[in-house]
PDB file of N, CA and C in Angstrom:
ATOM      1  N   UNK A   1      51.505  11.656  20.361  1.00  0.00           N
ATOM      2  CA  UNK A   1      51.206  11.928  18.970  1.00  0.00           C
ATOM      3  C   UNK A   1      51.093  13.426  18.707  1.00  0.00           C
ATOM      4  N   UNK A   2      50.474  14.429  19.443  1.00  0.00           N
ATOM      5  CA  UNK A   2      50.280  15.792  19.723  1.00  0.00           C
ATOM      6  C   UNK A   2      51.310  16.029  19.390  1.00  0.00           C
ATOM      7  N   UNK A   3      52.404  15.763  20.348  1.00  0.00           N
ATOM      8  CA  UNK A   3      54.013  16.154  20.399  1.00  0.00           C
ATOM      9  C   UNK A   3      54.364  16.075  18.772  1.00  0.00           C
ATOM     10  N   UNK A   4      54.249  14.938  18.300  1.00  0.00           N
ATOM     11  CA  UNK A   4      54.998  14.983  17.216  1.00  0.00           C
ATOM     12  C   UNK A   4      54.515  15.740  16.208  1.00  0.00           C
ATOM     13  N   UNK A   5      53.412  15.965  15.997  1.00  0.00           N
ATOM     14  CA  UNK A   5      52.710  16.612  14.963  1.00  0.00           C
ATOM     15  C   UNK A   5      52.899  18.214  15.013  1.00  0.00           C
ATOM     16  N   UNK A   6      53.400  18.375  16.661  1.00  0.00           N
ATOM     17  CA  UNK A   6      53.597  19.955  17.112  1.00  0.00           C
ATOM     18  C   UNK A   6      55.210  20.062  16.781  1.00  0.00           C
ATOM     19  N   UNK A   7      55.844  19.038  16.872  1.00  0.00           N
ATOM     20  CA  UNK A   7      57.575  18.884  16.201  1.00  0.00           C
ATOM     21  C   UNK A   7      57.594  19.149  15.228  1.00  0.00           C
ATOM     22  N   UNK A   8      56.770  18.573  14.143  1.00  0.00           N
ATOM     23  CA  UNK A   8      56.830  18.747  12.615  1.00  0.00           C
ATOM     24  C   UNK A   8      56.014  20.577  12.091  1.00  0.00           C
ATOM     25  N   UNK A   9      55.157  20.436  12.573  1.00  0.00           N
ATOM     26  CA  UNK A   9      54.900  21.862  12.866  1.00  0.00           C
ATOM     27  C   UNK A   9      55.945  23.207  12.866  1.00  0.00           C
ATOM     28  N   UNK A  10      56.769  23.001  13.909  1.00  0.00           N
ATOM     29  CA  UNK A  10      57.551  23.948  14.084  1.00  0.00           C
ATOM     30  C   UNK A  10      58.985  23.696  13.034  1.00  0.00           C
ATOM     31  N   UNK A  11      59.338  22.195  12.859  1.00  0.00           N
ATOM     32  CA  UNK A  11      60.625  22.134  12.298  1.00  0.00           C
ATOM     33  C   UNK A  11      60.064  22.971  10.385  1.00  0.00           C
ATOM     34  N   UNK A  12      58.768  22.926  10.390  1.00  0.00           N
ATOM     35  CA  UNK A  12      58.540  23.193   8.782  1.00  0.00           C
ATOM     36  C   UNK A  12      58.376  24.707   8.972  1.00  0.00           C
ATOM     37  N   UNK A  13      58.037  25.239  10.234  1.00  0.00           N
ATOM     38  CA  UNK A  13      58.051  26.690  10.381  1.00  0.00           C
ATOM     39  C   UNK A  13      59.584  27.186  10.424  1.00  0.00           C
ATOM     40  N   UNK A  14      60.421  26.699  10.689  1.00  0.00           N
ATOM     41  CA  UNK A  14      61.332  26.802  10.868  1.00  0.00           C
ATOM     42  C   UNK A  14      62.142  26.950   9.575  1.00  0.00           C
ATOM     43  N   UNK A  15      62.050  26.086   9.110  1.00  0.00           N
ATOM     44  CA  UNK A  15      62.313  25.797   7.182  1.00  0.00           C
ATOM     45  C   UNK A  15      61.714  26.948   6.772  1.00  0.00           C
ATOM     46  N   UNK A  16      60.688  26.973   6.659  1.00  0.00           N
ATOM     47  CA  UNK A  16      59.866  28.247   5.796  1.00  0.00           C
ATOM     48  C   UNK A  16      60.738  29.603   6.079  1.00  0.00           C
ATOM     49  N   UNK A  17      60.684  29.959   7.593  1.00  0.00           N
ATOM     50  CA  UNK A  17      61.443  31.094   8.109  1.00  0.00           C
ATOM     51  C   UNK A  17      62.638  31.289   7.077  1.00  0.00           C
ATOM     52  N   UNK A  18      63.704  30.034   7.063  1.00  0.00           N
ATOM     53  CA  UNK A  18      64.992  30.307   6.490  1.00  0.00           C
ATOM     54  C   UNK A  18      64.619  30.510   4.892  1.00  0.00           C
ATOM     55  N   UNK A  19      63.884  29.802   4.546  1.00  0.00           N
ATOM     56  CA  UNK A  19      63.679  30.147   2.825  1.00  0.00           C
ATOM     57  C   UNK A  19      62.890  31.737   2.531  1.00  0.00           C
ATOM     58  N   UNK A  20      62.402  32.099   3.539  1.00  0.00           N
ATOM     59  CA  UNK A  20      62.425  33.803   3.229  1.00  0.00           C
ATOM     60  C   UNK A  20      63.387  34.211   3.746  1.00  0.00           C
ATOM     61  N   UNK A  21      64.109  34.282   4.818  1.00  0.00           N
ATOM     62  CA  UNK A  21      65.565  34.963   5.019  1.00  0.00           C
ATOM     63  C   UNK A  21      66.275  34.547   3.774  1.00  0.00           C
ATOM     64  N   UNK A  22      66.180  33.640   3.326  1.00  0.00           N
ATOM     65  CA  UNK A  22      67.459  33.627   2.606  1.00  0.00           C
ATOM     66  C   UNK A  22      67.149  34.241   0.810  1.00  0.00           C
ATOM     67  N   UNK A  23      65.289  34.425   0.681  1.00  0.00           N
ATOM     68  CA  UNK A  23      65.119  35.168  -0.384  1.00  0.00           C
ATOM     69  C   UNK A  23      65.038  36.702  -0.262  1.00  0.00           C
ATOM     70  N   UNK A  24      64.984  37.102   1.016  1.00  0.00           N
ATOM     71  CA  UNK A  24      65.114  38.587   1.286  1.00  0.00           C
ATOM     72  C   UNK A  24      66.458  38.691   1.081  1.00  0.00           C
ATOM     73  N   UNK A  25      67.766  37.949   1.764  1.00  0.00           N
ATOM     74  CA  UNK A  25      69.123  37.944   1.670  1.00  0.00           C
ATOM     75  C   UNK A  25      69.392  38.295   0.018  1.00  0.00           C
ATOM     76  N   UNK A  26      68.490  37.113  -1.049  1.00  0.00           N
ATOM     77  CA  UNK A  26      68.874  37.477  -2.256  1.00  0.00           C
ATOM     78  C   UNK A  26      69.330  38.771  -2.488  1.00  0.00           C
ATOM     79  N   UNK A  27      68.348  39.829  -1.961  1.00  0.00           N
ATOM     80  CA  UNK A  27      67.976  41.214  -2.353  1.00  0.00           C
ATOM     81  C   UNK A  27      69.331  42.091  -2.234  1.00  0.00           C
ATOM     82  N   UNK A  28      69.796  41.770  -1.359  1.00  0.00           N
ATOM     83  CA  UNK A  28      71.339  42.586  -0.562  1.00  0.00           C
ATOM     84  C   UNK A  28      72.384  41.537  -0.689  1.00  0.00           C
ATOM     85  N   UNK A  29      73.347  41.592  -1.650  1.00  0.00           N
ATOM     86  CA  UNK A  29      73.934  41.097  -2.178  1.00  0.00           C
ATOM     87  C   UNK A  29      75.522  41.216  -1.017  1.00  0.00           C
ATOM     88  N   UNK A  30      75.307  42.094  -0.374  1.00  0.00           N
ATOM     89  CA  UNK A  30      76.543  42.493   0.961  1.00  0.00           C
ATOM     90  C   UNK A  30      76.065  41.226   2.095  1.00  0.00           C
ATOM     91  N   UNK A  31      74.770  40.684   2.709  1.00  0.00           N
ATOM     92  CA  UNK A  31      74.568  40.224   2.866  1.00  0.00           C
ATOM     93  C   UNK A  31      75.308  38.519   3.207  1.00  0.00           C
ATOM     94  N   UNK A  32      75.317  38.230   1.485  1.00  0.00           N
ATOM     95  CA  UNK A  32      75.725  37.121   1.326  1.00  0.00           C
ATOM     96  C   UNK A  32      76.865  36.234   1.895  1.00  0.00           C
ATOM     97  N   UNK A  33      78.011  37.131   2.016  1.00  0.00           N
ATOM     98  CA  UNK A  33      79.105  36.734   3.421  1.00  0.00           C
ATOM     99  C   UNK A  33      79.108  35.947   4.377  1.00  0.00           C
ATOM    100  N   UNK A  34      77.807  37.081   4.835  1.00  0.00           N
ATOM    101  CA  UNK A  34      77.363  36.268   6.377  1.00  0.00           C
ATOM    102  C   UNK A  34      77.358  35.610   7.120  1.00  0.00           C
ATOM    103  N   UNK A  35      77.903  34.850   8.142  1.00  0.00           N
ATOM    104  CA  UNK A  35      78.178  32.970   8.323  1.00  0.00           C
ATOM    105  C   UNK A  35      76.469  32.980   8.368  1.00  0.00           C
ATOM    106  N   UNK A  36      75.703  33.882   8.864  1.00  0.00           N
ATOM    107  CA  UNK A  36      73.804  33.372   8.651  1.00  0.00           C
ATOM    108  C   UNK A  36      73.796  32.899   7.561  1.00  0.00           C
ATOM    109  N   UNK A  37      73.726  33.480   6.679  1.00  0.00           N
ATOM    110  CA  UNK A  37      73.404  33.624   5.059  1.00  0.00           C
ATOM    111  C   UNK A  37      73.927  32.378   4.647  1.00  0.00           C
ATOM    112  N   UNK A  38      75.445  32.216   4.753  1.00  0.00           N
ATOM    113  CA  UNK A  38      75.571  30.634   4.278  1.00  0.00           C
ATOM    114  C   UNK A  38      75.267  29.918   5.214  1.00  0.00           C
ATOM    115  N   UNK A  39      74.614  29.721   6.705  1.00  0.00           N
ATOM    116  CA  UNK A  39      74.508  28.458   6.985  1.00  0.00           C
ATOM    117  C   UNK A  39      72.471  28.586   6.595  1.00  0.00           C
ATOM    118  N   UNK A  40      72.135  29.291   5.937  1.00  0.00           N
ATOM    119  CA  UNK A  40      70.851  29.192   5.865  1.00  0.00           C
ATOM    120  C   UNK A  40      71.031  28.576   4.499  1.00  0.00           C
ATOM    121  N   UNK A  41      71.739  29.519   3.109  1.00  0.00           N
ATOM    122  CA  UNK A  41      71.742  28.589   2.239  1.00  0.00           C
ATOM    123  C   UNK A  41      72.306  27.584   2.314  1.00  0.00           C
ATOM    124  N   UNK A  42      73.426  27.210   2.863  1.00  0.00           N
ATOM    125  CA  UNK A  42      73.692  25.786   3.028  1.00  0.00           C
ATOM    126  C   UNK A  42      72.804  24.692   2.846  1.00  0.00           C
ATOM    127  N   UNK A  43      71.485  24.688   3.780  1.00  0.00           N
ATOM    128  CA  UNK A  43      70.658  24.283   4.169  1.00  0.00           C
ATOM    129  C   UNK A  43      69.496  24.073   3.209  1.00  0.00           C
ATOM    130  N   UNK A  44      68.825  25.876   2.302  1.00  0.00           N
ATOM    131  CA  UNK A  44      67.731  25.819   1.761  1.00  0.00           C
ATOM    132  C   UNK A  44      68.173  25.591  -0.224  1.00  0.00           C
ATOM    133  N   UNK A  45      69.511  26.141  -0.351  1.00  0.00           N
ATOM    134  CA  UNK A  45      69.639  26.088  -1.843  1.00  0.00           C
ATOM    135  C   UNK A  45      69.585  24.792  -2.131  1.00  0.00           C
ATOM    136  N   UNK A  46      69.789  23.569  -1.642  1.00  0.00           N
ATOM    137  CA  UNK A  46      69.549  22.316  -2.701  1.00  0.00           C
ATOM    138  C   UNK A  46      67.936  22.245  -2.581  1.00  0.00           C
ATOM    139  N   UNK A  47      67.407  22.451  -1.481  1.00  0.00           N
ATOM    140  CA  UNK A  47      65.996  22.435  -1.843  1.00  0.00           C
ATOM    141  C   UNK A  47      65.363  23.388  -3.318  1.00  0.00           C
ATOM    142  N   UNK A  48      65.813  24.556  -2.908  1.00  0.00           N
ATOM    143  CA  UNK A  48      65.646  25.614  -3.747  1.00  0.00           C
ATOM    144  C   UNK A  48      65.687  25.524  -5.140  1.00  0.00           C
ATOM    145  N   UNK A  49      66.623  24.930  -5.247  1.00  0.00           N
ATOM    146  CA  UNK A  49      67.760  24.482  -6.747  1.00  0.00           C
ATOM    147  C   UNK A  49      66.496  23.657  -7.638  1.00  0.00           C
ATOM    148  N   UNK A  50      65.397  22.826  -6.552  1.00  0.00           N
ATOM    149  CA  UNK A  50      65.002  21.637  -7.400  1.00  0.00           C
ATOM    150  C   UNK A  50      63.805  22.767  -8.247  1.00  0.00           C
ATOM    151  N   UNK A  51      63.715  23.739  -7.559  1.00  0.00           N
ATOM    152  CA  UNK A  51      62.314  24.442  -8.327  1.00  0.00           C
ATOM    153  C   UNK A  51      62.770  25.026  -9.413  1.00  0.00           C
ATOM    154  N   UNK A  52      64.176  25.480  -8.940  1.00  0.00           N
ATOM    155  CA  UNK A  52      64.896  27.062 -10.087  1.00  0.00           C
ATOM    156  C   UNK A  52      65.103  25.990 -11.662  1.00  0.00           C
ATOM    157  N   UNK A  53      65.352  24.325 -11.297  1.00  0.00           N
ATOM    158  CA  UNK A  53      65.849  23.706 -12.537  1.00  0.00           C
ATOM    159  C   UNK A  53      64.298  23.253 -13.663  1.00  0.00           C
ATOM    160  N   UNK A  54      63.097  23.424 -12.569  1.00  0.00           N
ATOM    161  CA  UNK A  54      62.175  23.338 -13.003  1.00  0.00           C
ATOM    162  C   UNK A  54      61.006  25.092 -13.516  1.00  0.00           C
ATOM    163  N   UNK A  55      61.566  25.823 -13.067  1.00  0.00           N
ATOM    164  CA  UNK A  55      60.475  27.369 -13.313  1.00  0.00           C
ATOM    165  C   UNK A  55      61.621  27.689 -13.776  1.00  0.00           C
ATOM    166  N   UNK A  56      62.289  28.148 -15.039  1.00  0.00           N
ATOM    167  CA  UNK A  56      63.101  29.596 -15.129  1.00  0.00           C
ATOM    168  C   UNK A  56      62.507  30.657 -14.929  1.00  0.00           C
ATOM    169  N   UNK A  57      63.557  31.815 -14.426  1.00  0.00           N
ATOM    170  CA  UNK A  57      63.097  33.436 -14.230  1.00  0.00           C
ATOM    171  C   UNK A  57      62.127  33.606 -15.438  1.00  0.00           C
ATOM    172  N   UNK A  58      61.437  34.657 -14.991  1.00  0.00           N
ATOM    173  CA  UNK A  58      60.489  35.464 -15.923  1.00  0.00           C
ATOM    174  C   UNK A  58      61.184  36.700 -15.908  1.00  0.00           C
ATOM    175  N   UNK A  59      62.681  36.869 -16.438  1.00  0.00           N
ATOM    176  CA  UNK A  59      62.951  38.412 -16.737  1.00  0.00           C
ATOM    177  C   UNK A  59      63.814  38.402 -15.435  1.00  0.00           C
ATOM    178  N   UNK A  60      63.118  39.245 -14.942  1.00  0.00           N
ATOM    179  CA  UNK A  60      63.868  39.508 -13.207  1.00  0.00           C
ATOM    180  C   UNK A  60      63.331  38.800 -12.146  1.00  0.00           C
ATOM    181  N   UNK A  61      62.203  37.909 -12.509  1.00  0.00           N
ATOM    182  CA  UNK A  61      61.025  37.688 -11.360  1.00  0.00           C
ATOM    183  C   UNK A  61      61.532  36.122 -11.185  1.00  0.00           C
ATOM    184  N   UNK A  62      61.985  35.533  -9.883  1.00  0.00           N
ATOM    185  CA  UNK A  62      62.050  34.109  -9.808  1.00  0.00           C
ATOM    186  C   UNK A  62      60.715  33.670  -9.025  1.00  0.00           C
ATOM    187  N   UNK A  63      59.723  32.941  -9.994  1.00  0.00           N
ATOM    188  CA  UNK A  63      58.773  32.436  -9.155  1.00  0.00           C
ATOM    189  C   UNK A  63      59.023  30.866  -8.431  1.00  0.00           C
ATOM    190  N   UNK A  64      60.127  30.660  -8.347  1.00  0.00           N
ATOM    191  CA  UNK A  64      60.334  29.569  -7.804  1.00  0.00           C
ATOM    192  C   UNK A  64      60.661  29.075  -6.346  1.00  0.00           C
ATOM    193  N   UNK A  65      60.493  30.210  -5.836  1.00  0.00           N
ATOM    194  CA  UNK A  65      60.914  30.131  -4.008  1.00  0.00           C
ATOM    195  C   UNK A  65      59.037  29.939  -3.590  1.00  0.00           C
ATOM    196  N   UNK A  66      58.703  30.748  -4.795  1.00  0.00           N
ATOM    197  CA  UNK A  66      57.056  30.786  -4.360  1.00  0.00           C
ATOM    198  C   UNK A  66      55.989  29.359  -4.370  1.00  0.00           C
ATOM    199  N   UNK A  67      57.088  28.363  -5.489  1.00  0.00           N
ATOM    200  CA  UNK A  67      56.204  27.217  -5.770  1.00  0.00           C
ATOM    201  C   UNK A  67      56.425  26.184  -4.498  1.00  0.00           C
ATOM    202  N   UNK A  68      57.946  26.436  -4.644  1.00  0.00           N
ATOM    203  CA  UNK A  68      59.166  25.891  -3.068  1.00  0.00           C
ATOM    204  C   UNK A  68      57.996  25.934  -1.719  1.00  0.00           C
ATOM    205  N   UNK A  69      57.537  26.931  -1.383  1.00  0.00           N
ATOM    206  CA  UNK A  69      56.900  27.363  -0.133  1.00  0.00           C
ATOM    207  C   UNK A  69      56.094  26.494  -0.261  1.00  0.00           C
ATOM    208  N   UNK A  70      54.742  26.747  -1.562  1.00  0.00           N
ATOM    209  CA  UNK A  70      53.259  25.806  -1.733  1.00  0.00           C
ATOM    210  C   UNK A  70      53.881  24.036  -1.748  1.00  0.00           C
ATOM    211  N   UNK A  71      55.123  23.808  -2.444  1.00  0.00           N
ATOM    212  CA  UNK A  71      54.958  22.351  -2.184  1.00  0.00           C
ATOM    213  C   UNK A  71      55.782  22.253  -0.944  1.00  0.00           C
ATOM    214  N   UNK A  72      56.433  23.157   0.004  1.00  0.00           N
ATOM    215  CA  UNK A  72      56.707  22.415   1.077  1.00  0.00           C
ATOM    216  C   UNK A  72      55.248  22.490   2.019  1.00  0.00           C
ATOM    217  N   UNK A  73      54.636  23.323   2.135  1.00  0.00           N
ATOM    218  CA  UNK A  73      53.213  23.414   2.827  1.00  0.00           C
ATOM    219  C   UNK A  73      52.449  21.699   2.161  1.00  0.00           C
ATOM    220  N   UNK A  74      52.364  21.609   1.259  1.00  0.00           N
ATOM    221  CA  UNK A  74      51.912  20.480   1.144  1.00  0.00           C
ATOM    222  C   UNK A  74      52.436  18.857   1.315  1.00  0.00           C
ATOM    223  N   UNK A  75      53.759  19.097   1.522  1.00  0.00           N
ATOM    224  CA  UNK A  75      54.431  18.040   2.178  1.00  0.00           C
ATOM    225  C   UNK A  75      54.542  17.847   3.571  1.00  0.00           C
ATOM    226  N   UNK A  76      54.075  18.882   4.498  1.00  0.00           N
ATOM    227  CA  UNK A  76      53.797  19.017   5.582  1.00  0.00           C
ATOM    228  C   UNK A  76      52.498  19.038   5.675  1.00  0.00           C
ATOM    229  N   UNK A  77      51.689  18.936   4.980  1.00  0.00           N
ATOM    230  CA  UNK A  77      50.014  18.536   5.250  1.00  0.00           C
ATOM    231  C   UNK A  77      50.073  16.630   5.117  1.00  0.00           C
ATOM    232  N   UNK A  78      50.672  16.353   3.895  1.00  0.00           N
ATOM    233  CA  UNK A  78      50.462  15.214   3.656  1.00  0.00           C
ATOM    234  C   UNK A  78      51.633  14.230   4.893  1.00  0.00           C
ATOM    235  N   UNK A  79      52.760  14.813   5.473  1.00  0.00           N
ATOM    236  CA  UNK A  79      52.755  14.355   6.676  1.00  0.00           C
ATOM    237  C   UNK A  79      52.135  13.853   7.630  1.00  0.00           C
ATOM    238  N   UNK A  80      51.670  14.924   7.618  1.00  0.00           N
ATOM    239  CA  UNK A  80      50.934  15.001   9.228  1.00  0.00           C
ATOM    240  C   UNK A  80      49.632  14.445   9.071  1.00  0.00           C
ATOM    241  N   UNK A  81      48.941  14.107   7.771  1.00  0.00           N
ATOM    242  CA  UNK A  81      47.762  13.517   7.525  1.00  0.00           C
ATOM    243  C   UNK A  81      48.069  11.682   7.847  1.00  0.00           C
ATOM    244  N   UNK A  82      49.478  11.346   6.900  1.00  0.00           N
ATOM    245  CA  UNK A  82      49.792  10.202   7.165  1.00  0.00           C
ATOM    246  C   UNK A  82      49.851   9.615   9.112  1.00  0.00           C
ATOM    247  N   UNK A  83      50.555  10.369   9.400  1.00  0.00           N
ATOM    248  CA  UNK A  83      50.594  10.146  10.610  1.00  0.00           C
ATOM    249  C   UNK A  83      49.300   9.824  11.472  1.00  0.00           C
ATOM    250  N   UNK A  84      48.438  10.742  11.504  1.00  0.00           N
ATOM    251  CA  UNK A  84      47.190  11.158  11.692  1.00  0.00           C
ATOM    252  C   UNK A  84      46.514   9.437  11.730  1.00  0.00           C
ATOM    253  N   UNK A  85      46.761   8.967  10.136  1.00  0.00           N
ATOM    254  CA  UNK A  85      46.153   8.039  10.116  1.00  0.00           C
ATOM    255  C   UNK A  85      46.438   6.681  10.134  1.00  0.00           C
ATOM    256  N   UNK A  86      48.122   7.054  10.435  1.00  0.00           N
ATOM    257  CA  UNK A  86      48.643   5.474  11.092  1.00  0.00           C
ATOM    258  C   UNK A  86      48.148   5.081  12.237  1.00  0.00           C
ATOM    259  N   UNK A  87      48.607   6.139  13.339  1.00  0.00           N
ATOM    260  CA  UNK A  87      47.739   6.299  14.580  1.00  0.00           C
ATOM    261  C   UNK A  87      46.286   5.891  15.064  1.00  0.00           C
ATOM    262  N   UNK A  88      45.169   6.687  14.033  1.00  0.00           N
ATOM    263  CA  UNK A  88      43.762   5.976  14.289  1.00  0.00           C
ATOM    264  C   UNK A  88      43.432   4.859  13.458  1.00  0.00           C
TER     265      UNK A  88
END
């Protein structure tokens, strides 16, 4: 059970990692090429997409990678809580 909870752990650290690479990437637009860059967005823009269709920009400011982060942190709490309590 350890194991798995330490799997999910890292696979959401892992996620998180690419959704700031790939919002720092925003920044440098040379970047974007990259085979990184697309196999990270590959990966994080449909996630991404669901916040941007729900927050529009404020001007220049996208707060939507920021809401992205708080509800994936909380989908990885409520994971690992479920689990937690199938188990005991």
């Amino acid at each position: 059970m350890i194991l798995l909870i330490e799997a999910i752990d890292k696979l959401f650290l892992i996620y998180m990692i690419m959704i700031f690479v790939r919002i720092l990437g925003s920044w440098f637009p040379e970047f974007q090429g990259h085979t990184v860059m697309r196999f990270i967005s590959h990966y994080t823009d449909p996630y991404l997409n669901i916040f941007k269709r729900i927050i529009p920009p404020l001007g220049m400011f996208d707060l939507s990678p920021i809401v992205a982060i708080f509800a994936l942190q909380i989908i990885e709490s409520v994971i690992k809580s479920l689990l937690i309590r199938i188990i005991l």
